[in-house]
Protein backbone atom coordinates (compact mmCIF):
# COMPACT_ATOMS: atom_id res chain seq x y z
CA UNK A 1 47.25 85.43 86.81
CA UNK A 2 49.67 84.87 84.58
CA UNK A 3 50.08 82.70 81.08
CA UNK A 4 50.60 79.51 82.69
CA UNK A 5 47.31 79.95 85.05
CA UNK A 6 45.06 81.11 82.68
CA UNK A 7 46.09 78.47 80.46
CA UNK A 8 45.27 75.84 82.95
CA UNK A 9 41.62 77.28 83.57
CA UNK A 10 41.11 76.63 79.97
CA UNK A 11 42.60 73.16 79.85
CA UNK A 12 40.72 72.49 82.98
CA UNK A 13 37.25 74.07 80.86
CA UNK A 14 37.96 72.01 77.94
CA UNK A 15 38.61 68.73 80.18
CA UNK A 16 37.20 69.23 83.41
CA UNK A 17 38.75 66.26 86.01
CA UNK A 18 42.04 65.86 84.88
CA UNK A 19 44.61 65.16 87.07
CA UNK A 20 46.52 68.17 88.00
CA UNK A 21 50.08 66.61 86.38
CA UNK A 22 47.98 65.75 83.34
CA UNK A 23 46.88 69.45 83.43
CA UNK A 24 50.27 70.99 83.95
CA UNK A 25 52.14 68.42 80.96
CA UNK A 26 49.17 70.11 78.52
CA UNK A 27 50.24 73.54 79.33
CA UNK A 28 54.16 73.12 78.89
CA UNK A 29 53.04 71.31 75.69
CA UNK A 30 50.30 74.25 74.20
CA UNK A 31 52.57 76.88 75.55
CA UNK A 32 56.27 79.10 73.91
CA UNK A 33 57.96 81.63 75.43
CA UNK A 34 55.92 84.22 74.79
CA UNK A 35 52.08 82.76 75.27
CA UNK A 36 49.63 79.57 74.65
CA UNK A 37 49.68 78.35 71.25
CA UNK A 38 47.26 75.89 69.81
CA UNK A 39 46.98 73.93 66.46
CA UNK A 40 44.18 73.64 64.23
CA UNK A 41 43.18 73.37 60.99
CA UNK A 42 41.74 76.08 58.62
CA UNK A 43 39.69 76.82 55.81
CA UNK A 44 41.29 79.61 53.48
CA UNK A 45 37.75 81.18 54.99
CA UNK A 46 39.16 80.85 58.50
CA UNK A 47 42.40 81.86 57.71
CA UNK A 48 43.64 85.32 59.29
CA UNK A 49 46.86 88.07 60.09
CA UNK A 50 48.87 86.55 62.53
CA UNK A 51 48.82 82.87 62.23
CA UNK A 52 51.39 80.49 61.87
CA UNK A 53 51.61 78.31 58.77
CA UNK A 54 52.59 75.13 60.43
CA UNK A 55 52.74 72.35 57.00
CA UNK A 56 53.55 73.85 53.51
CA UNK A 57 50.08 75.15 51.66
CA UNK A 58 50.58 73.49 48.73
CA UNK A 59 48.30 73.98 45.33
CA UNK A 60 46.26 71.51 43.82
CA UNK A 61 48.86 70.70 41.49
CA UNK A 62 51.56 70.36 44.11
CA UNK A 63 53.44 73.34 43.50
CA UNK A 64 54.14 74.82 47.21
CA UNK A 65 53.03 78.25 48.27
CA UNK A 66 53.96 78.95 51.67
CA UNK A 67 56.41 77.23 53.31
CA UNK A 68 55.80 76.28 57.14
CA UNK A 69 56.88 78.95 60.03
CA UNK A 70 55.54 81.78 57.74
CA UNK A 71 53.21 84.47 59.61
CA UNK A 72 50.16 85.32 57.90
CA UNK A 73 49.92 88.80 56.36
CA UNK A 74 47.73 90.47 54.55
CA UNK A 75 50.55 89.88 51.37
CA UNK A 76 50.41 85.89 52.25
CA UNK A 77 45.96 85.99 52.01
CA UNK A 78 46.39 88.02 48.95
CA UNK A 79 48.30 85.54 46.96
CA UNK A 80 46.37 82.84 48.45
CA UNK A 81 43.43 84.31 47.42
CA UNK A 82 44.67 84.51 43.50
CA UNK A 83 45.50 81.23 43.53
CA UNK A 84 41.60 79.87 44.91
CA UNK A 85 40.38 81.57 42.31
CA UNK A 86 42.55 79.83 39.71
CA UNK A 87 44.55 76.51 40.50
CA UNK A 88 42.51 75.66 44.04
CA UNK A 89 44.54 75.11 47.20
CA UNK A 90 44.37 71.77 49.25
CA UNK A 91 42.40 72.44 52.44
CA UNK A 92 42.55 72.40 55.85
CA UNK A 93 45.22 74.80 56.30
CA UNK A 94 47.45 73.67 59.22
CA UNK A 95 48.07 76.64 61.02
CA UNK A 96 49.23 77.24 65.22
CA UNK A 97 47.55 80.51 67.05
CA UNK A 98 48.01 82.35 69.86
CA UNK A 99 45.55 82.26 72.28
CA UNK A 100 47.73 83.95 75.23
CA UNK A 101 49.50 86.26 74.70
C-alpha cells in the first residue's frame, strides 16, 4: 500500500480501537507531501543525518546554533559536537523524522 495505508497500520498499532475518522485526522496530521513525519525529542546522542530541527538549539548561554527547518548533516553534528564539549547545549533536541518515505 501506499503512504497513507501504511501510516494508518501504525496509528492503528500504536492505538489500537480508534475510530476510523480519528485514525484518518492522525494521518493527514503526521503526514507532508512526500511521507509520514513524526516529532520527538532528542538527545545530542540520538541525534542523526536527516532530521529536521524543528525549535532553535540554543547553547547554554542562549546564544542560538541552529535555527529551526535546518536538516541535519554531518557539518550541523560536528559543530554541535564542539560546542557539548565546551559551552553545553540545552537538551531535548526538538527534531521531526521521516518515518515514510
Amino acid at each position: 500500500g501506499g503512504i497513507p495505508e501504511r501510516a494508518a497500520q501504525l496509528v492503528n498499532q500504536a492505538a489500537p480501537g480508534l475510530p476510523p475518522a480519528m485514525t484518518q485526522a492522525m494521518v493527514k496530521a503526521l503526514s507532508d507531501d512526500s511521507g509520514l513525519v513524526m516529532s520527538r525529542s532528542v538527545t545530542m546522542r540520538d541525534l542523526e543525518i536527516g532530521m529536521t530541527i524543528e525549535a532553535d538549539v540554543m547553547s547554554q548561554r542562549g546564544a542560538r546554533l541552529v535555527p529551526r527547518g535546518t536538516e541535519v548533516t554531518s557539518a550541523v553534528l560536528e559543530r554541535l559536537r564542539a560546542v557539548v564539549g565546551g559551552i553545553g547545549l540545552v537538551v531535548p533536541i526538538r527534531v521531526s523524522v521521516k518515518v515514510l518515505d
